[in-house]
Protein backbone atom coordinates (compact mmCIF):
# COMPACT_ATOMS: atom_id res chain seq x y z
CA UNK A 1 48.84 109.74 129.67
CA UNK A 2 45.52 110.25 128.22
CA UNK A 3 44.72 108.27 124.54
CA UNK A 4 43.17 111.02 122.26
CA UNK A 5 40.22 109.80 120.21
CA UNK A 6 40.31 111.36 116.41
CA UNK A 7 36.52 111.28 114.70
CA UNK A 8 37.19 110.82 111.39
CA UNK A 9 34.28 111.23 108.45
CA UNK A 10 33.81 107.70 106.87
CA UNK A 11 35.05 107.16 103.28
CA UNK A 12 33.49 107.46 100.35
CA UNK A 13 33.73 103.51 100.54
CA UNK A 14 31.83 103.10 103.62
CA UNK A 15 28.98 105.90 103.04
CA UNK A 16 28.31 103.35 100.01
CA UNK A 17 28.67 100.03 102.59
CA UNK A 18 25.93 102.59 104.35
CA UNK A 19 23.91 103.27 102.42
CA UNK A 20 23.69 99.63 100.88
CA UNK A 21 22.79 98.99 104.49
CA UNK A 22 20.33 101.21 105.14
CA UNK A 23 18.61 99.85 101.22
CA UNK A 24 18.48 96.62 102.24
CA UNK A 25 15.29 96.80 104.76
CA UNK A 26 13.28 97.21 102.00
CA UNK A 27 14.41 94.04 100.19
CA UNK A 28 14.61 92.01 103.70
CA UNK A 29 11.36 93.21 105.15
CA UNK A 30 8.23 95.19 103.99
CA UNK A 31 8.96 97.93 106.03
CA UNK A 32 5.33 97.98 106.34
CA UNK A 33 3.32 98.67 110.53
CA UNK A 34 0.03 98.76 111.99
CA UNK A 35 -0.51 101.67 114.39
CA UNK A 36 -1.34 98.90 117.29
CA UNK A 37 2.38 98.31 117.04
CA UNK A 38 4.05 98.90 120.34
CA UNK A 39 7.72 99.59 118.60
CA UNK A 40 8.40 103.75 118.72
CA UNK A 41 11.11 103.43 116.44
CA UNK A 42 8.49 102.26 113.75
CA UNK A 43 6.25 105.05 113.77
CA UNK A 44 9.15 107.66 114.32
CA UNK A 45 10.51 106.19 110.90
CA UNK A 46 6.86 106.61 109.49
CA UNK A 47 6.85 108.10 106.15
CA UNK A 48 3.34 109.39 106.50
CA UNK A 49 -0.13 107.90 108.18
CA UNK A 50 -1.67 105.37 108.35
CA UNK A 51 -3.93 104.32 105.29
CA UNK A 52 -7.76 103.13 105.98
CA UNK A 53 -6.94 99.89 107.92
CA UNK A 54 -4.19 101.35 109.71
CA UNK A 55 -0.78 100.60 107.91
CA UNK A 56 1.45 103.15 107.36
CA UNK A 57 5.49 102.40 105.41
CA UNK A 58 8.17 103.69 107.68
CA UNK A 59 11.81 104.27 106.18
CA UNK A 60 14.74 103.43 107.70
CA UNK A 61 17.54 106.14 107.62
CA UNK A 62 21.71 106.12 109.10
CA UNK A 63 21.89 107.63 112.25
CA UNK A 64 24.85 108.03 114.06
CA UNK A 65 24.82 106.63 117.55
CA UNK A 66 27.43 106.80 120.38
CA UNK A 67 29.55 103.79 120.71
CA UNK A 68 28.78 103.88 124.52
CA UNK A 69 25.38 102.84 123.44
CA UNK A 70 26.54 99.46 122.36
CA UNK A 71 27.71 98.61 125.44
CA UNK A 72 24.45 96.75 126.96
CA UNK A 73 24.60 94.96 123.43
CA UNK A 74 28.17 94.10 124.07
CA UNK A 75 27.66 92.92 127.47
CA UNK A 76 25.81 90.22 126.11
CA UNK A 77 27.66 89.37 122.92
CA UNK A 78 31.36 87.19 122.60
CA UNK A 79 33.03 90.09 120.56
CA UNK A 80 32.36 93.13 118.92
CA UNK A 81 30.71 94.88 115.79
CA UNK A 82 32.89 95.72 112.87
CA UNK A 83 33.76 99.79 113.16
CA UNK A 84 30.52 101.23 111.07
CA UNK A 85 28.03 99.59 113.27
């Protein structure tokens, strides 16, 4: 017997829990790079270029990812993220 996996649309309660998520960079870090950084995901979140000593702001946004691309994070962990993670 095969389990059968349902994909269900988050609640209304955790789009907020999201979104609160997602707001919080901004109060926990400047969100702020210089375009020496060596992280990608920084300048793919860039919200424009850099400025004239080579900062730019980059905005975090919810993405959905895979749950099979937790599993090297996993690996490593003792137990598990909560569902929305």
């Amino acid at each position: 017997m095969h389990a059968h996996v349902v994909k269900t649309m988050p609640s209304s309660a955790d789009q907020q829990l999201i979104s609160e998520f997602v707001l919080a960079f901004n109060k926990l870090n400047d969100c702020l790079a210089h375009e020496g950084d060596s992280d990608p995901v920084h300048s793919a979140l860039a919200i424009d270029g850099p400025d004239e000593h080579g900062f730019w702001y980059w905005k975090p946004i919810p993405m959905e990812t895979g749950r099979s691309c937790l599993e090297s994070i996993y690996a490593k962990l003792p137990g598990r993220f909560p569902h929305l993670i």
